[in-house]
PDB file of N, CA and C in Angstrom:
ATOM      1  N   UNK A   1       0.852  -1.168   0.000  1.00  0.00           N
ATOM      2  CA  UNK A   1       0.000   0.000   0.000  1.00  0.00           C
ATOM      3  C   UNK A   1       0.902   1.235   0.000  1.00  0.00           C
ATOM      4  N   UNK A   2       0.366   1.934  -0.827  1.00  0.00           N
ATOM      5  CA  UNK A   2       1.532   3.181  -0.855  1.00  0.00           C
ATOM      6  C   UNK A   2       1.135   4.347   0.438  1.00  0.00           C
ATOM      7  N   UNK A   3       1.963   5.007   0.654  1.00  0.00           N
ATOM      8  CA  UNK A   3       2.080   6.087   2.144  1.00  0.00           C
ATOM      9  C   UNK A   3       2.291   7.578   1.317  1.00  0.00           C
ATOM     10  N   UNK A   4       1.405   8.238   2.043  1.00  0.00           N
ATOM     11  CA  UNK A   4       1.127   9.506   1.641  1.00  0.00           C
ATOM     12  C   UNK A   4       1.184  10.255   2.798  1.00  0.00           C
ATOM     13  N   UNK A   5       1.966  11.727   2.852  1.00  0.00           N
ATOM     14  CA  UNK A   5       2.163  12.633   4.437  1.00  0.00           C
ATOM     15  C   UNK A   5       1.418  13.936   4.348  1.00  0.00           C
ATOM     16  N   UNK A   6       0.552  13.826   4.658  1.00  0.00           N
ATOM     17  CA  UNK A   6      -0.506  15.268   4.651  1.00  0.00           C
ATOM     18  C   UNK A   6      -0.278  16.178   6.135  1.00  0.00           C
ATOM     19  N   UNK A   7      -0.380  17.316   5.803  1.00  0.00           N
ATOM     20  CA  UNK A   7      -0.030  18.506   7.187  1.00  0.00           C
ATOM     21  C   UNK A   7      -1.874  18.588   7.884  1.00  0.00           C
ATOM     22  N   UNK A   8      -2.358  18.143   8.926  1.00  0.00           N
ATOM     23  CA  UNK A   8      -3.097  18.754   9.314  1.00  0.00           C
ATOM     24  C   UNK A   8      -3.094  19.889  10.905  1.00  0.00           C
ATOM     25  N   UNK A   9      -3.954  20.535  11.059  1.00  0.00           N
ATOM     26  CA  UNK A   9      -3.764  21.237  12.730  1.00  0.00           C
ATOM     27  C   UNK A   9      -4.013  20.411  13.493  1.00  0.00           C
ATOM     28  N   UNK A  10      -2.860  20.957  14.607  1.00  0.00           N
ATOM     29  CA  UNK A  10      -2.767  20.009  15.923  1.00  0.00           C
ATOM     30  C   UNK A  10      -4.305  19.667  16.666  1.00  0.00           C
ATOM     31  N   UNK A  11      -5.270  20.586  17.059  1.00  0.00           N
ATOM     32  CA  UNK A  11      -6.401  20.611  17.206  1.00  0.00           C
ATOM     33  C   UNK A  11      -7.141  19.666  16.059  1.00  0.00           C
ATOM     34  N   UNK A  12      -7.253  19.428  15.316  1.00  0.00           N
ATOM     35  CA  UNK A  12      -7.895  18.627  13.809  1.00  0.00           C
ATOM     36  C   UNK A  12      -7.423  16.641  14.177  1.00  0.00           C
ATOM     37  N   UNK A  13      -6.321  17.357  14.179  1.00  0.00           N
ATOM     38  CA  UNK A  13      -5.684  15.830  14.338  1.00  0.00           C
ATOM     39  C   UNK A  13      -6.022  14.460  15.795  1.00  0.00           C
ATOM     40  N   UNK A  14      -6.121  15.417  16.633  1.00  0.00           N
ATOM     41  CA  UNK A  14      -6.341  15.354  18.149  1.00  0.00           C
ATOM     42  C   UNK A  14      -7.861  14.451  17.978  1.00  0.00           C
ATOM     43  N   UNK A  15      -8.738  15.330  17.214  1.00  0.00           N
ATOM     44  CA  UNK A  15     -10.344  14.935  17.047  1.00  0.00           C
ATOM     45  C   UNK A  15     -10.151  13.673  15.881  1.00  0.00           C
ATOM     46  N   UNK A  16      -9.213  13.778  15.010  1.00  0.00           N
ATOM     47  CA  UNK A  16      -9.112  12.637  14.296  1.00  0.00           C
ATOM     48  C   UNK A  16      -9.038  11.143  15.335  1.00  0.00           C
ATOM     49  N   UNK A  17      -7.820  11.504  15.708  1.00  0.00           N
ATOM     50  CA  UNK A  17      -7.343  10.421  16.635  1.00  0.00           C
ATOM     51  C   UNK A  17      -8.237   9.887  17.834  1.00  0.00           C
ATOM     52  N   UNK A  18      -9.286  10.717  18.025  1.00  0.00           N
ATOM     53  CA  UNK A  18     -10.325  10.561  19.545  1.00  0.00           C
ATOM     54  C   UNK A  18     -11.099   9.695  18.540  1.00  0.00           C
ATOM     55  N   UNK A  19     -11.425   9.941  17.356  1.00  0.00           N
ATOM     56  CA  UNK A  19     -12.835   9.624  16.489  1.00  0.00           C
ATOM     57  C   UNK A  19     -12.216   7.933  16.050  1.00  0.00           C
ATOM     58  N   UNK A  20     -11.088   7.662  15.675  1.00  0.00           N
ATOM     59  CA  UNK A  20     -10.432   6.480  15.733  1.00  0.00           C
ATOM     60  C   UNK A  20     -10.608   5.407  16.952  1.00  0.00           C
ATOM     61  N   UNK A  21     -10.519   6.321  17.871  1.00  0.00           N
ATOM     62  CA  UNK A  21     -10.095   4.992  19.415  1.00  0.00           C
ATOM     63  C   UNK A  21     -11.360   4.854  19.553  1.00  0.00           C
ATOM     64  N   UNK A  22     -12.563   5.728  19.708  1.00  0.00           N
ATOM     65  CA  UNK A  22     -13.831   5.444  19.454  1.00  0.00           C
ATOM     66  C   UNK A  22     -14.713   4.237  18.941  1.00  0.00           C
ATOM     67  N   UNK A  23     -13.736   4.467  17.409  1.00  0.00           N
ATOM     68  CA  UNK A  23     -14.430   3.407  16.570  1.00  0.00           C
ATOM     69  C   UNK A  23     -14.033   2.337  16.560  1.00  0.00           C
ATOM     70  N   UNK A  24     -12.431   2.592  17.452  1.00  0.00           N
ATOM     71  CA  UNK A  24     -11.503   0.843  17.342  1.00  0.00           C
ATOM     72  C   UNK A  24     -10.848   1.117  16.023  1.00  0.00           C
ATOM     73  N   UNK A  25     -10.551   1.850  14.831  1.00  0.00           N
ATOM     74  CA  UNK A  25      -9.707   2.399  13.868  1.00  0.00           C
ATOM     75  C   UNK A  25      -8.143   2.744  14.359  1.00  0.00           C
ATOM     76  N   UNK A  26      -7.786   2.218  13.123  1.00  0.00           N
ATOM     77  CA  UNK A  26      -6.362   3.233  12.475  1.00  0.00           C
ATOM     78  C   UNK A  26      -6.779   4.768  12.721  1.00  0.00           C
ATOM     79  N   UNK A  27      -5.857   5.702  12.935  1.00  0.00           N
ATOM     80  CA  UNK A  27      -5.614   6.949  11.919  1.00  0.00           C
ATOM     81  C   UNK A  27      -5.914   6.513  10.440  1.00  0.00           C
ATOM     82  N   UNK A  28      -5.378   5.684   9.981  1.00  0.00           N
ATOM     83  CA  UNK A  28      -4.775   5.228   8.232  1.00  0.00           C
ATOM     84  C   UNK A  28      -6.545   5.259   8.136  1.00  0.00           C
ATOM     85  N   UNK A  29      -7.239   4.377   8.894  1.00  0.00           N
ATOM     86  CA  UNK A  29      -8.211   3.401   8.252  1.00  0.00           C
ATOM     87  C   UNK A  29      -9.550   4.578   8.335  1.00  0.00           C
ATOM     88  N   UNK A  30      -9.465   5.249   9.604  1.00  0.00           N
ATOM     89  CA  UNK A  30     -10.314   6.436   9.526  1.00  0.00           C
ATOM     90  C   UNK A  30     -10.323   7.511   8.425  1.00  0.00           C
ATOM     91  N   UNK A  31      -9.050   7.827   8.083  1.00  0.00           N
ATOM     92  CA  UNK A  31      -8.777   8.633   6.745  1.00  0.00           C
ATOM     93  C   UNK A  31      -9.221   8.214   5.391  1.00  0.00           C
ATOM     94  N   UNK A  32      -9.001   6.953   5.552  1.00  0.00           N
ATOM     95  CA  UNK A  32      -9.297   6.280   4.014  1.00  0.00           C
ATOM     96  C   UNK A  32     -10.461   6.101   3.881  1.00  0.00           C
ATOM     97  N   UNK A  33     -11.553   5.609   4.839  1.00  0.00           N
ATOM     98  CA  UNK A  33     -13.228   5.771   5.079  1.00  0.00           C
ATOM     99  C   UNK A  33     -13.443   6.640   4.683  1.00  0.00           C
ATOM    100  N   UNK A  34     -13.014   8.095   5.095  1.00  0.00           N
ATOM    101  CA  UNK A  34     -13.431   9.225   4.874  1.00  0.00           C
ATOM    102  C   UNK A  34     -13.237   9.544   3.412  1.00  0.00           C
ATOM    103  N   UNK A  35     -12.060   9.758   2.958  1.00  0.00           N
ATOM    104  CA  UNK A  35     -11.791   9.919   1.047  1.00  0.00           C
ATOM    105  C   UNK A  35     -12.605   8.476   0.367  1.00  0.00           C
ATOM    106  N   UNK A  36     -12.530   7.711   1.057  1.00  0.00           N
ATOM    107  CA  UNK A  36     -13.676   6.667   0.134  1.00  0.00           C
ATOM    108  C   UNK A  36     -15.303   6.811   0.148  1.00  0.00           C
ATOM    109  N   UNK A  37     -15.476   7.818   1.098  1.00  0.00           N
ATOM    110  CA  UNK A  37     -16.760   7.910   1.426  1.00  0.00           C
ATOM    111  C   UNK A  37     -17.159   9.460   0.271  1.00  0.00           C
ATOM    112  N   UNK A  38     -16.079  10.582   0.597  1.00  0.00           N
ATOM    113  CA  UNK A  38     -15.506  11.552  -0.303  1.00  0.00           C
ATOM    114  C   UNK A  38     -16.174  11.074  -2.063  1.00  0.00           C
ATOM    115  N   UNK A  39     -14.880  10.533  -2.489  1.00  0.00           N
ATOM    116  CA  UNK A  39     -14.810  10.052  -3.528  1.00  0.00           C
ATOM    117  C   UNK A  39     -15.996   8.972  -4.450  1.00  0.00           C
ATOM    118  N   UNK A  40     -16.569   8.618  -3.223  1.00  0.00           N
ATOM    119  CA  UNK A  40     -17.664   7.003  -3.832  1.00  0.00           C
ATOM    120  C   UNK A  40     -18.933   8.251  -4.434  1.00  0.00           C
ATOM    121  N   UNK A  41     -19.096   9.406  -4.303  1.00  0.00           N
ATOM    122  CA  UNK A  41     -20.149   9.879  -4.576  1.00  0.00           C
ATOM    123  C   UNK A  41     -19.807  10.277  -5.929  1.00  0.00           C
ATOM    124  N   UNK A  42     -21.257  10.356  -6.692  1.00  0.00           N
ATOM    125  CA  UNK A  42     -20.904  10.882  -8.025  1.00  0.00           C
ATOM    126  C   UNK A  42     -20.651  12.025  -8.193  1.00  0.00           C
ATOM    127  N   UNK A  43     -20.331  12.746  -9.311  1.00  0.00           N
ATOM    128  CA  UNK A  43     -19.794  13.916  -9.064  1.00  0.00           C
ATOM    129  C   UNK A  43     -20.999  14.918  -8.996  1.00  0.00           C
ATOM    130  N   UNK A  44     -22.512  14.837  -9.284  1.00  0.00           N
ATOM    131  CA  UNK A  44     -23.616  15.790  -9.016  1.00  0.00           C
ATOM    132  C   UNK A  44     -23.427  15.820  -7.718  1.00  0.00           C
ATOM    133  N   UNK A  45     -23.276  14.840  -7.049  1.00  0.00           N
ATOM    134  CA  UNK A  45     -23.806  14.559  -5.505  1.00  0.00           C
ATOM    135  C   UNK A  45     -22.820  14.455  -4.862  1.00  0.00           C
ATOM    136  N   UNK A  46     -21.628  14.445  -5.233  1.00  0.00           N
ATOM    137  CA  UNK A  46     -20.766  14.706  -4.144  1.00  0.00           C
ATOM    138  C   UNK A  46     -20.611  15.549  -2.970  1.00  0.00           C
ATOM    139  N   UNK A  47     -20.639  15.068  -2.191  1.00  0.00           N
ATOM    140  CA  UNK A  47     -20.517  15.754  -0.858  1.00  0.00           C
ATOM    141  C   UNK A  47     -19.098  16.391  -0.630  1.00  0.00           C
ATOM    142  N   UNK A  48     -19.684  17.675   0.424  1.00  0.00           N
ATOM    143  CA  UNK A  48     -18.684  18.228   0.919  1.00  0.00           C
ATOM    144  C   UNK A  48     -17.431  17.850   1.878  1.00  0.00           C
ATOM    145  N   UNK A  49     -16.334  17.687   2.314  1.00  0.00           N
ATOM    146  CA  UNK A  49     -15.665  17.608   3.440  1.00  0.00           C
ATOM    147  C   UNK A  49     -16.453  17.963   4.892  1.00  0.00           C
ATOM    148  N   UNK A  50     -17.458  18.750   5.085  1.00  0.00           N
ATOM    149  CA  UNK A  50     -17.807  19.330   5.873  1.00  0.00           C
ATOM    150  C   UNK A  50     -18.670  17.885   6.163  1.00  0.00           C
ATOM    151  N   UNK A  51     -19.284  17.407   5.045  1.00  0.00           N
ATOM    152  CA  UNK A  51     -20.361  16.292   4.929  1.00  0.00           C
ATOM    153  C   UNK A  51     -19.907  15.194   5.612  1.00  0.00           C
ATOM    154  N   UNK A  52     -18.684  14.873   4.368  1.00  0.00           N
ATOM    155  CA  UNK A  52     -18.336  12.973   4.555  1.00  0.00           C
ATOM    156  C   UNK A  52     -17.265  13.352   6.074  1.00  0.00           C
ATOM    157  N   UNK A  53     -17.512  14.020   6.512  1.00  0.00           N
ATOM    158  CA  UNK A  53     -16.760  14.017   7.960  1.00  0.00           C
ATOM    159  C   UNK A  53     -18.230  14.575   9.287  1.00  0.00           C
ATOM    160  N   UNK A  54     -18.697  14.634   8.602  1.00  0.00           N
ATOM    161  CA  UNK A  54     -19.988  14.915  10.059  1.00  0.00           C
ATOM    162  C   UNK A  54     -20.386  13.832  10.808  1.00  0.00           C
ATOM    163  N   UNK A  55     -19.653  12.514  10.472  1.00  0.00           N
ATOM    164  CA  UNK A  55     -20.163  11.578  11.221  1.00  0.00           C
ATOM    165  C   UNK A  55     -18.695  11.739  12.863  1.00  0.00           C
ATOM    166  N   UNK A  56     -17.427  12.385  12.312  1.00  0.00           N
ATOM    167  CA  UNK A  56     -16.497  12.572  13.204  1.00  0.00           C
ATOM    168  C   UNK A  56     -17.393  13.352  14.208  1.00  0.00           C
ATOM    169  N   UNK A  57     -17.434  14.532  13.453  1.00  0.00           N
ATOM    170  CA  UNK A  57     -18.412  15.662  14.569  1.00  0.00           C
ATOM    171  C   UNK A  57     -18.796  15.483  15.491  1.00  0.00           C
ATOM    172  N   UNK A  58     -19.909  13.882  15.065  1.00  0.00           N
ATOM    173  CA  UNK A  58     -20.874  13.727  15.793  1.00  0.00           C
ATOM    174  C   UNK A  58     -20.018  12.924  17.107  1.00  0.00           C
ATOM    175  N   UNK A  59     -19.664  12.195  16.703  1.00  0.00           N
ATOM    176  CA  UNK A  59     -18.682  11.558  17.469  1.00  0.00           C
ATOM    177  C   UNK A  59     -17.903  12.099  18.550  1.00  0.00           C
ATOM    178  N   UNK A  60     -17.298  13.397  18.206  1.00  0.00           N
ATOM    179  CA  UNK A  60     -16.726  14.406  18.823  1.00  0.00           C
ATOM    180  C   UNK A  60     -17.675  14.913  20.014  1.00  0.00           C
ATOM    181  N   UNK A  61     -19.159  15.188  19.281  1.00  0.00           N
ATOM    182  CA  UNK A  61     -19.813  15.542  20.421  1.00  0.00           C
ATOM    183  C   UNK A  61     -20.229  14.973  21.541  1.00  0.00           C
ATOM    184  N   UNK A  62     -20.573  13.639  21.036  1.00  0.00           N
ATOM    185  CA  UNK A  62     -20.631  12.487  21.926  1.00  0.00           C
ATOM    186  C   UNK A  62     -19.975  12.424  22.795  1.00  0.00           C
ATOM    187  N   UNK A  63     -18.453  12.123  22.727  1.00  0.00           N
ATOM    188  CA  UNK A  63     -17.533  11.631  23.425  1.00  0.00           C
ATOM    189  C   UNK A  63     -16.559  13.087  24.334  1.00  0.00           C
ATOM    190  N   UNK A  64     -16.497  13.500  23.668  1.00  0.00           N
ATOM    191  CA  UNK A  64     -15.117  14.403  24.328  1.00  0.00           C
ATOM    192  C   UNK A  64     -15.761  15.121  25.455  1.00  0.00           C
ATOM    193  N   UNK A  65     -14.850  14.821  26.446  1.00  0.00           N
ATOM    194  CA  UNK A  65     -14.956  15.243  28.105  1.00  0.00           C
ATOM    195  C   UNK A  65     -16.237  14.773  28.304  1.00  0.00           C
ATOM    196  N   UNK A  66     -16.703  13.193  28.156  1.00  0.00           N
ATOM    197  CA  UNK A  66     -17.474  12.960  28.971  1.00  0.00           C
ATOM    198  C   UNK A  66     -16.539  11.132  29.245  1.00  0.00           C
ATOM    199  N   UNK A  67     -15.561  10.822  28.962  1.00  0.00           N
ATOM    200  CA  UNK A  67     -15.051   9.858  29.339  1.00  0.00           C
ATOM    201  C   UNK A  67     -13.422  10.170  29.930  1.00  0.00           C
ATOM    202  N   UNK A  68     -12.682   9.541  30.574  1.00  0.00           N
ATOM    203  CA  UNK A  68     -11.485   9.825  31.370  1.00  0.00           C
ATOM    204  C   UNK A  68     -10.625   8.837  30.844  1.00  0.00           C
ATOM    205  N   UNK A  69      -9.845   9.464  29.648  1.00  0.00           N
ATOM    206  CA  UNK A  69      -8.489   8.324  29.693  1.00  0.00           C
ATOM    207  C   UNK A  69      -7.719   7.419  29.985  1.00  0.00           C
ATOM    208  N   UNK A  70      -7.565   7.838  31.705  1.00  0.00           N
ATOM    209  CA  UNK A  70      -6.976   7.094  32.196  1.00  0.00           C
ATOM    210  C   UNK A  70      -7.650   6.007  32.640  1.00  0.00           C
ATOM    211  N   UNK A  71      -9.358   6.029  32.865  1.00  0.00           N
ATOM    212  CA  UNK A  71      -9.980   4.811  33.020  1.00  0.00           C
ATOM    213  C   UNK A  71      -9.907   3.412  31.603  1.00  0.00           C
ATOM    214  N   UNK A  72      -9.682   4.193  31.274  1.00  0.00           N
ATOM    215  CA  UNK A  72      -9.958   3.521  29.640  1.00  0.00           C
ATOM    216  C   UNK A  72      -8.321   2.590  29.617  1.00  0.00           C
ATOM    217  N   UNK A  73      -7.027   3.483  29.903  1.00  0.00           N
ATOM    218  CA  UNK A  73      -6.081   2.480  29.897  1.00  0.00           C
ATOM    219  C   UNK A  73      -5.801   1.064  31.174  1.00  0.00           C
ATOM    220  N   UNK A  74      -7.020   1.525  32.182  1.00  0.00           N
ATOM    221  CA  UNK A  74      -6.512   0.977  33.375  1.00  0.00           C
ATOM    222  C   UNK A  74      -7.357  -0.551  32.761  1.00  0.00           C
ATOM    223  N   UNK A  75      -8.971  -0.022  32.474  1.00  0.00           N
ATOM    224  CA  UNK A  75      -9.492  -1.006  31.926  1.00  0.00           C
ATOM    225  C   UNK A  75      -8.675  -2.393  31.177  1.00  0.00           C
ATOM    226  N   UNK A  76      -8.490  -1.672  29.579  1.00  0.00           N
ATOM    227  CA  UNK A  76      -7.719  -2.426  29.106  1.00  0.00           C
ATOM    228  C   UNK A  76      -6.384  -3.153  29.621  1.00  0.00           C
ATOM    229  N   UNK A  77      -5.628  -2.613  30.627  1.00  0.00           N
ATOM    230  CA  UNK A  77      -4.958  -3.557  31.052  1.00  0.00           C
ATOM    231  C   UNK A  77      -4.880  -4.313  32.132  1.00  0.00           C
ATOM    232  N   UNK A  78      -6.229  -4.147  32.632  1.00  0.00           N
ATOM    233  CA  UNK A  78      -6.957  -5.420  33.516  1.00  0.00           C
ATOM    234  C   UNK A  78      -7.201  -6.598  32.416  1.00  0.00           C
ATOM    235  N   UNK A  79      -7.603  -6.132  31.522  1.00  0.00           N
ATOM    236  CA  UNK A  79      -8.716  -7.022  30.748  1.00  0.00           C
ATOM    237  C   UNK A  79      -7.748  -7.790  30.046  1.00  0.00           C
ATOM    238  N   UNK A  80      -6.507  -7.068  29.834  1.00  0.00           N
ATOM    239  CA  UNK A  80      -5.588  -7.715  28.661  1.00  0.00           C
ATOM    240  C   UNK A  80      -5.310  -9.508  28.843  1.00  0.00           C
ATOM    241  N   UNK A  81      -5.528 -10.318  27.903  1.00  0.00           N
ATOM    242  CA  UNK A  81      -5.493 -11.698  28.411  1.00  0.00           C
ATOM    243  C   UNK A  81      -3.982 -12.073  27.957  1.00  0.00           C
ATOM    244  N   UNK A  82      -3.137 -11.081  27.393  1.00  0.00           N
ATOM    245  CA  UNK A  82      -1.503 -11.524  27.256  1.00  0.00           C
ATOM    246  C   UNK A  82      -0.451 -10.194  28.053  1.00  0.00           C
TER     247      UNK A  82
END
């Protein structure tokens, strides 16, 4: 698979990466959803960036500052079976 290095803002990236652990995603795999989701539309109907990313948003709204990090790592490494 070929590797591509895009600049985004530190703030942008942050919500990328929350919207990933969320879903159980890559960075890689969240990005590529998104340009495949981008791209799969025809070109009348193509959606905006603003669009094929409103499902992050939502996500964003959901989640951020209503869960605690550090519960989340303590969890998982109770749970870890290796």
């Amino acid at each position: 698979m070929a590797k591509i290095m895009i600049s985004l803002p530190q703030e942008f990236l942050k919500k990328v990466d929350l919207a990933a652990k969320a879903q159980g995603r890559s960075r890689s795999e969240l990005t590529r959803e998104a340009l495949r989701t981008l791209l799969s539309e025809s070109q009348g109907d193509r959606r905006s960036w603003k669009e094929a990313l409103a499902p992050l948003k939502e996500l964003e709204r959901q989640w951020v500052g209503r869960w605690n990090s550090t519960d989340i790592v303590h969890y998982y490494r109770a749970t870890d079976p290796g």
